[in-house]
PDB file of N, CA and C in Angstrom:
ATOM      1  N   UNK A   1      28.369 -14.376 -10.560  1.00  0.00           N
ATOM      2  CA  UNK A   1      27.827 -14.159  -9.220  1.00  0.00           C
ATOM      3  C   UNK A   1      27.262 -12.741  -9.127  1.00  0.00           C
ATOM      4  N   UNK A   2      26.058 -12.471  -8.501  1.00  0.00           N
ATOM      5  CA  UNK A   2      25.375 -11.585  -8.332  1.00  0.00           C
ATOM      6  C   UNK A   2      25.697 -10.692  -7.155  1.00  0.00           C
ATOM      7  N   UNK A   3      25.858  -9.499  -6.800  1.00  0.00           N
ATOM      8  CA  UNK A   3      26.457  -8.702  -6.102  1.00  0.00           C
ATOM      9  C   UNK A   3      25.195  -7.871  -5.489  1.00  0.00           C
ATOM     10  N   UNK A   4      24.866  -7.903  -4.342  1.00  0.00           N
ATOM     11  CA  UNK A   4      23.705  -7.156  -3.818  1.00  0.00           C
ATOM     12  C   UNK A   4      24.293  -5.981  -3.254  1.00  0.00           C
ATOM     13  N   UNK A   5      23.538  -5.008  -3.839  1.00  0.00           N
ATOM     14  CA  UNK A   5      24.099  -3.713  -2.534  1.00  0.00           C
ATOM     15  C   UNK A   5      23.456  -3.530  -1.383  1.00  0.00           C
ATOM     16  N   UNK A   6      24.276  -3.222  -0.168  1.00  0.00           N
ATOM     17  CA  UNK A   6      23.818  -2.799   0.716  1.00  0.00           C
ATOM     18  C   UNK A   6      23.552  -1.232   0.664  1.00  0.00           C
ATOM     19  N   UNK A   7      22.269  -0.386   0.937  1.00  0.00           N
ATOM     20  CA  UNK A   7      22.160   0.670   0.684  1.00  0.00           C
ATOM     21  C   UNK A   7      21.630   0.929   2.170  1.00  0.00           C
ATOM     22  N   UNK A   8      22.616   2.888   2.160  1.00  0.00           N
ATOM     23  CA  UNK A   8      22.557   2.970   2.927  1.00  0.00           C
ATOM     24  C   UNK A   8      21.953   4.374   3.118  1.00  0.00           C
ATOM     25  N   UNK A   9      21.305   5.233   3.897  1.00  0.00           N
ATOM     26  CA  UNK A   9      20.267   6.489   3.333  1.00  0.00           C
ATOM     27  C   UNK A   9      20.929   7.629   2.470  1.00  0.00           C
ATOM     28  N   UNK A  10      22.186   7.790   2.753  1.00  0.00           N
ATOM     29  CA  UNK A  10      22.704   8.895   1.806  1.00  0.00           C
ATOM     30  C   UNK A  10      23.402   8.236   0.726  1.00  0.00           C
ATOM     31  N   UNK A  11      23.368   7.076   0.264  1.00  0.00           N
ATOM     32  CA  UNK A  11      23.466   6.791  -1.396  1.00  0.00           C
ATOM     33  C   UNK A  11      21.866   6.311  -1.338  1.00  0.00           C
ATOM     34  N   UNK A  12      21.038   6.758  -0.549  1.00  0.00           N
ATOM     35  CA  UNK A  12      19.566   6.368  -1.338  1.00  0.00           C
ATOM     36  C   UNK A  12      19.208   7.812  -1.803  1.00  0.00           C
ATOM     37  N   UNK A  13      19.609   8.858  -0.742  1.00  0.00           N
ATOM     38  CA  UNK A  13      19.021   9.946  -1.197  1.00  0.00           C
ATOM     39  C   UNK A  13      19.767  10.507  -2.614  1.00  0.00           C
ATOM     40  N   UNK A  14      20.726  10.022  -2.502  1.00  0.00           N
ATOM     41  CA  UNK A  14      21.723  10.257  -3.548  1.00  0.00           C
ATOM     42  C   UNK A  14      21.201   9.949  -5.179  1.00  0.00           C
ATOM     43  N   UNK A  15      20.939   8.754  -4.893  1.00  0.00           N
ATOM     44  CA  UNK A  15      20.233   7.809  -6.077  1.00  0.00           C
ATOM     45  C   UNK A  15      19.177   8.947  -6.406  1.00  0.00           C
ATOM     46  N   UNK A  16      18.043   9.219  -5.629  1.00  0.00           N
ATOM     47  CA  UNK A  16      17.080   9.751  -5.798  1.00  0.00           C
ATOM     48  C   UNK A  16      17.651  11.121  -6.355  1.00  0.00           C
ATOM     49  N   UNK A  17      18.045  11.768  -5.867  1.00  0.00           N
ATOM     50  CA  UNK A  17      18.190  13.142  -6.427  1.00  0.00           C
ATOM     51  C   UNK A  17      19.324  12.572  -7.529  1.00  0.00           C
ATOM     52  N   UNK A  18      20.049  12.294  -8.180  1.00  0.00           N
ATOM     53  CA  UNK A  18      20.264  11.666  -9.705  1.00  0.00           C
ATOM     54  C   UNK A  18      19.211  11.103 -10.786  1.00  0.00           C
ATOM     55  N   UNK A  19      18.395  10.828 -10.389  1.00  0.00           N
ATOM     56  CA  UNK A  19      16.471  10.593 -11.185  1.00  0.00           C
ATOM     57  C   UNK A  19      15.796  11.343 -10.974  1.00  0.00           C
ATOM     58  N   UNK A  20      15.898  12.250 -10.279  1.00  0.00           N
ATOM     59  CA  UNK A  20      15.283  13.792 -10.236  1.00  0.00           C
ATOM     60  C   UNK A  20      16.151  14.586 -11.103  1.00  0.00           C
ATOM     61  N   UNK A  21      17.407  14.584 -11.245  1.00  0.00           N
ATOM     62  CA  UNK A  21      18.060  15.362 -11.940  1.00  0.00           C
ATOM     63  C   UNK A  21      18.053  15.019 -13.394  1.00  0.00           C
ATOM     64  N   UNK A  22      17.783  13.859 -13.779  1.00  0.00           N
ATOM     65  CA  UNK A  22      17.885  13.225 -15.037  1.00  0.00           C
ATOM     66  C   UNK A  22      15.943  13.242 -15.802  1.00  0.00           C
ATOM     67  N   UNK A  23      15.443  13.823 -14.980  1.00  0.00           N
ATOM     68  CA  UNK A  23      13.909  13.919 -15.209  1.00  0.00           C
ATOM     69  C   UNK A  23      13.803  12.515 -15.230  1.00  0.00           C
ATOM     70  N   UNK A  24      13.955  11.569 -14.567  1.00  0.00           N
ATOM     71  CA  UNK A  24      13.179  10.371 -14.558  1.00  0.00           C
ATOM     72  C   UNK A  24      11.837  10.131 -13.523  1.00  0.00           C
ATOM     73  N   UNK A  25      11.949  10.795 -12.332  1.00  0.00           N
ATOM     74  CA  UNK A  25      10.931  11.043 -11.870  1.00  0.00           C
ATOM     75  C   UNK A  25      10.994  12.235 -10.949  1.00  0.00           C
ATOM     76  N   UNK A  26       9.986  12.851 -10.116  1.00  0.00           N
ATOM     77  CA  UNK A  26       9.707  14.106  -9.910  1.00  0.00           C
ATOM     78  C   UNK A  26       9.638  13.843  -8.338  1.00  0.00           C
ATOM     79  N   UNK A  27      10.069  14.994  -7.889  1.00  0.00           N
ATOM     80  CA  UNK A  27       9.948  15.329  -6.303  1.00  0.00           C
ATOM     81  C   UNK A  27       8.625  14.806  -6.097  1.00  0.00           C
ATOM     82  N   UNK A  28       7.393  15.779  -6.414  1.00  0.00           N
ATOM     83  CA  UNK A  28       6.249  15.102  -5.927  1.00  0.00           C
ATOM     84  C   UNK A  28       5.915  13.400  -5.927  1.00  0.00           C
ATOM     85  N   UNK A  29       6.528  12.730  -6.375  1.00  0.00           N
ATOM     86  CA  UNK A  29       5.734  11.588  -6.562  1.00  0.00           C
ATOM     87  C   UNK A  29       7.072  11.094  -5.286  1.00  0.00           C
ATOM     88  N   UNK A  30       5.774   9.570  -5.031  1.00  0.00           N
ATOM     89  CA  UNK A  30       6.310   9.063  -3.718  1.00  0.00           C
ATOM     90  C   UNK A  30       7.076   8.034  -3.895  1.00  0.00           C
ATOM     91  N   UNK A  31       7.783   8.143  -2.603  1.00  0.00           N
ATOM     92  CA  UNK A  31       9.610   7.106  -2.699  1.00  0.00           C
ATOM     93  C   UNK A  31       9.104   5.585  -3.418  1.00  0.00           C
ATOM     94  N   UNK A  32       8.246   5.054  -3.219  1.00  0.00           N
ATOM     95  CA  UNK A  32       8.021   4.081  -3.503  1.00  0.00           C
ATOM     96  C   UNK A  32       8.077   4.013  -5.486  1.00  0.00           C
ATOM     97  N   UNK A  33       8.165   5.027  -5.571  1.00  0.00           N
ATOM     98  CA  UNK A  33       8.345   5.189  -6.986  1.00  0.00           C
ATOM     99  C   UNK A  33       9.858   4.647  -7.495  1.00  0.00           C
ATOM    100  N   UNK A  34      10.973   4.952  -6.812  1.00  0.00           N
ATOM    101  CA  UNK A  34      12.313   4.678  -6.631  1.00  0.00           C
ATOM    102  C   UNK A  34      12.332   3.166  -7.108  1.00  0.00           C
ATOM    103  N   UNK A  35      11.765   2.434  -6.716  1.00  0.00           N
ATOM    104  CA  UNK A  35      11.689   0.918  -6.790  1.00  0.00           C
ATOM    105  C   UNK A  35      11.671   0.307  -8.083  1.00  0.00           C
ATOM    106  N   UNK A  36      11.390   1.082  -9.252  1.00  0.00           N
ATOM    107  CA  UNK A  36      11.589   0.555 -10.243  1.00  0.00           C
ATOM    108  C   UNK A  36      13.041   1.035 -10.672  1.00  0.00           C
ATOM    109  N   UNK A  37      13.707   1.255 -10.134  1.00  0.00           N
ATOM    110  CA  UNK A  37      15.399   1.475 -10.687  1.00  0.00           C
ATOM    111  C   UNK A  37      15.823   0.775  -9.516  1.00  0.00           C
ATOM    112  N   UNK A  38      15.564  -0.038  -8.578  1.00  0.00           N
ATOM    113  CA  UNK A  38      15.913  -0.876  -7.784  1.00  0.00           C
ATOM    114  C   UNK A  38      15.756  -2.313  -8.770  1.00  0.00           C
ATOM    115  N   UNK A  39      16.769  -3.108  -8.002  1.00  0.00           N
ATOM    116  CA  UNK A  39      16.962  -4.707  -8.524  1.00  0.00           C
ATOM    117  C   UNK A  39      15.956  -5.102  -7.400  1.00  0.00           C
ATOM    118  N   UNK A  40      15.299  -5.963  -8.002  1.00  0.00           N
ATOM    119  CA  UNK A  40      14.182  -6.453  -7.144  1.00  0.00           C
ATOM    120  C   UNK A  40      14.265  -7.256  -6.207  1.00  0.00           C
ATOM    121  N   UNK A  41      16.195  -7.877  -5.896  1.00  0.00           N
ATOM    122  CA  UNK A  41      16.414  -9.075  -4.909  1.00  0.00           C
ATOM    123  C   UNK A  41      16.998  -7.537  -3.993  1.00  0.00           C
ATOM    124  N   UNK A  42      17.095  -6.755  -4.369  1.00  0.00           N
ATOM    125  CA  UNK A  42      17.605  -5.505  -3.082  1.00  0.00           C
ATOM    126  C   UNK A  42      16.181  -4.819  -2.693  1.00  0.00           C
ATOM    127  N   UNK A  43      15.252  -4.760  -3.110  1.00  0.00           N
ATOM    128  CA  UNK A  43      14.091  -4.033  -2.513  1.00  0.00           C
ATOM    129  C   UNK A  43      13.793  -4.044  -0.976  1.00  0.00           C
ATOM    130  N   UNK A  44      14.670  -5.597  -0.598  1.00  0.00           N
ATOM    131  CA  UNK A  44      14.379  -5.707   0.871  1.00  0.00           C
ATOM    132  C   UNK A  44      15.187  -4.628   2.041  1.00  0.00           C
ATOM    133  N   UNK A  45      16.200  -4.698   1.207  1.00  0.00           N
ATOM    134  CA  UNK A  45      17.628  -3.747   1.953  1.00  0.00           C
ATOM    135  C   UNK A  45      17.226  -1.945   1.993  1.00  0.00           C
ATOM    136  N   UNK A  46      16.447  -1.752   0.426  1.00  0.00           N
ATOM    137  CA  UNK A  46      16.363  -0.402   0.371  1.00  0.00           C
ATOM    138  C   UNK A  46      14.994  -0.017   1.285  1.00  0.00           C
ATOM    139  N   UNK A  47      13.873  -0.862   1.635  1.00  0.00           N
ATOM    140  CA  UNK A  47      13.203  -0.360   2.068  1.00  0.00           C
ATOM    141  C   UNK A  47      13.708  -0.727   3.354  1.00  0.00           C
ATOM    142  N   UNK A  48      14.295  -1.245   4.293  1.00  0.00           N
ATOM    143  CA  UNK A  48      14.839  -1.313   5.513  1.00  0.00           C
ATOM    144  C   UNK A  48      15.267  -0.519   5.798  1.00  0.00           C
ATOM    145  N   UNK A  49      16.306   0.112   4.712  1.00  0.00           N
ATOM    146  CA  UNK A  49      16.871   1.365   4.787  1.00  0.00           C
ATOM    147  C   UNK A  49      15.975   2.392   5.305  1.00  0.00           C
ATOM    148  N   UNK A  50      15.237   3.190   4.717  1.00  0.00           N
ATOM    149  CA  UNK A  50      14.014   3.360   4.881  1.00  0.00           C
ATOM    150  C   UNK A  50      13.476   3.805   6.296  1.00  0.00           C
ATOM    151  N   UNK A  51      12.991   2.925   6.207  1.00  0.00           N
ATOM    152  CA  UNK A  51      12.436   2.604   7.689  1.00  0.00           C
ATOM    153  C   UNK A  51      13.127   2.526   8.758  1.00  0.00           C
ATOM    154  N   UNK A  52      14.072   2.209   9.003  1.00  0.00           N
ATOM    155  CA  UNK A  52      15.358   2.968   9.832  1.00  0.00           C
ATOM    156  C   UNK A  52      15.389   4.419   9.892  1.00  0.00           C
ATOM    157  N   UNK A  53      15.191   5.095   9.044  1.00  0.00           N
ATOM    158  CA  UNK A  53      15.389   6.409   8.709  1.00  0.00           C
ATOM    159  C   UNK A  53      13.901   7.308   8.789  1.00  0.00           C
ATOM    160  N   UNK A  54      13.080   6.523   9.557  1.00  0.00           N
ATOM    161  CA  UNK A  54      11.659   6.863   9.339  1.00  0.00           C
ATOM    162  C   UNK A  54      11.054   7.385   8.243  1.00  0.00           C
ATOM    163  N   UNK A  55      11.292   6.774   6.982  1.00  0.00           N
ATOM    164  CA  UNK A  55      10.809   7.262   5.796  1.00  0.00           C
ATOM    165  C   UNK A  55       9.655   6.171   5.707  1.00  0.00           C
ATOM    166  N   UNK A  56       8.708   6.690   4.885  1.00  0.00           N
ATOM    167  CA  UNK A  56       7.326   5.845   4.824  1.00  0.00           C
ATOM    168  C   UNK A  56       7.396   5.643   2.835  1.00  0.00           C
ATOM    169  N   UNK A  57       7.136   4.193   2.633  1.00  0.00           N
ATOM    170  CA  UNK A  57       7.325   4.467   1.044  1.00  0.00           C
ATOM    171  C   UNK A  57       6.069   5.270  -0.142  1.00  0.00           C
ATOM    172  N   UNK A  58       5.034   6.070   1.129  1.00  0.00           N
ATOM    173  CA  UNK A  58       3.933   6.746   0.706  1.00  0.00           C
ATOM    174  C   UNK A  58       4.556   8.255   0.743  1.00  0.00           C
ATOM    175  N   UNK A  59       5.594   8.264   1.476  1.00  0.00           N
ATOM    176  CA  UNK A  59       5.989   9.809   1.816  1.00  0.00           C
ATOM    177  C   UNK A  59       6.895  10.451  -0.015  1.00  0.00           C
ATOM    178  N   UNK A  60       6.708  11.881  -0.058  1.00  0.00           N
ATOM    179  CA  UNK A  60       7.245  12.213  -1.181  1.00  0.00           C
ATOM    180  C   UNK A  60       8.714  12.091  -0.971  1.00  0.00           C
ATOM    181  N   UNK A  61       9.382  11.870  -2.612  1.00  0.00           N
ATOM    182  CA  UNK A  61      11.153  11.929  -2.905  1.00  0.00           C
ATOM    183  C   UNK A  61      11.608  13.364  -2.577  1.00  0.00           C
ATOM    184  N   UNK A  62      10.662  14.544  -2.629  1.00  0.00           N
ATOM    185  CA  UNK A  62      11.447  15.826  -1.821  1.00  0.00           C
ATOM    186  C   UNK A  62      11.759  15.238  -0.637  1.00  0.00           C
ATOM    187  N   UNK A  63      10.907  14.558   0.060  1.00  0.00           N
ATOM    188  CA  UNK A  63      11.249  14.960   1.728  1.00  0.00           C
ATOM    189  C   UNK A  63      12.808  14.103   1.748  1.00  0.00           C
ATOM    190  N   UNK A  64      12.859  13.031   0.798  1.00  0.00           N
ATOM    191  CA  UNK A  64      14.447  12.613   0.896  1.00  0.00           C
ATOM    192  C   UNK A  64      15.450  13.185   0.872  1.00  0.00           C
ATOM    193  N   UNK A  65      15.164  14.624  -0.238  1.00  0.00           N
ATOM    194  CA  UNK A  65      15.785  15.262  -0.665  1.00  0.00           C
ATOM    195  C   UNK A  65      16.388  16.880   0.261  1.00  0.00           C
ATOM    196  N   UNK A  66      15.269  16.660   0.856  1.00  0.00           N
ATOM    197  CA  UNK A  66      15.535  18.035   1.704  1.00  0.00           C
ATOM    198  C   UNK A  66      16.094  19.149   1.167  1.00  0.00           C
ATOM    199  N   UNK A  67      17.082  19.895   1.871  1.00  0.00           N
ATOM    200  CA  UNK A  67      17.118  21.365   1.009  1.00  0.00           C
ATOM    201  C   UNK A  67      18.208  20.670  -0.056  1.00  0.00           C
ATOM    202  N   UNK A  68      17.749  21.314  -1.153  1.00  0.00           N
ATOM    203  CA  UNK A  68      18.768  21.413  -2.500  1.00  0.00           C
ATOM    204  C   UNK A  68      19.221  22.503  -1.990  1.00  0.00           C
ATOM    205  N   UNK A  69      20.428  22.907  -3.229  1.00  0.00           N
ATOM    206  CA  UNK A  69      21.100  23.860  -3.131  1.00  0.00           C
ATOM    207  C   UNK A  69      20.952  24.110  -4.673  1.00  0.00           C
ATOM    208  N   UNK A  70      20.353  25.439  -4.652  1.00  0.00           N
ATOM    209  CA  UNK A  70      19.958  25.763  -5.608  1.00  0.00           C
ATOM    210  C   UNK A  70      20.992  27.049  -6.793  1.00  0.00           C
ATOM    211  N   UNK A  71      21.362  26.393  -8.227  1.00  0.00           N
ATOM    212  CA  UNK A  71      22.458  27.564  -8.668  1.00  0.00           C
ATOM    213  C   UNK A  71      21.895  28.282  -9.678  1.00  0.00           C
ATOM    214  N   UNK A  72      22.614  29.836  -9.250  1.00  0.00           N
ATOM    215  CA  UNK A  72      21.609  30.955  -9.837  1.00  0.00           C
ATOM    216  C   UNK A  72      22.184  30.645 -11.448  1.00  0.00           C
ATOM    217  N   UNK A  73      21.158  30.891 -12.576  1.00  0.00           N
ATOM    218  CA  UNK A  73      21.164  31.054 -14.394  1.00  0.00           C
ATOM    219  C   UNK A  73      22.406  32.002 -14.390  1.00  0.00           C
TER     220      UNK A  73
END
């Protein structure tokens, strides 16, 4: 049996800044990019998510990200 997650904006932003951290994809490029590390029967949930949260899937993965916290070398 298949287990869908319900996602909710701070394990999305979460997700996202873990593929930013892993260089899989880059702040600049847009949320809709996220979707390929999404299961494709949840795409409906994560972009609801989303959009609840007034995120647009054209808008960049910084703005998900908002301030980092950045640690000095």
């Amino acid at each position: 049996m298949n287990t869908i997650i319900k996602y909710d904006i701070d394990m999305i932003k979460d997700e996202a800044l873990q593929l930013v951290k892993k260089g899989l994809v880059h702040r600049q490029e847009p949320i809709f990019t996220l979707f390929q590390y999404i299961p494709g029967r949840e795409w409906s949930y994560f972009e609801h998510e989303l959009e609840n949260n007034e995120y647009l899937l054209r808008d960049r993965i910084i703005d998900l990200l908002g301030s980092e916290k950045w640690e000095e070398d």
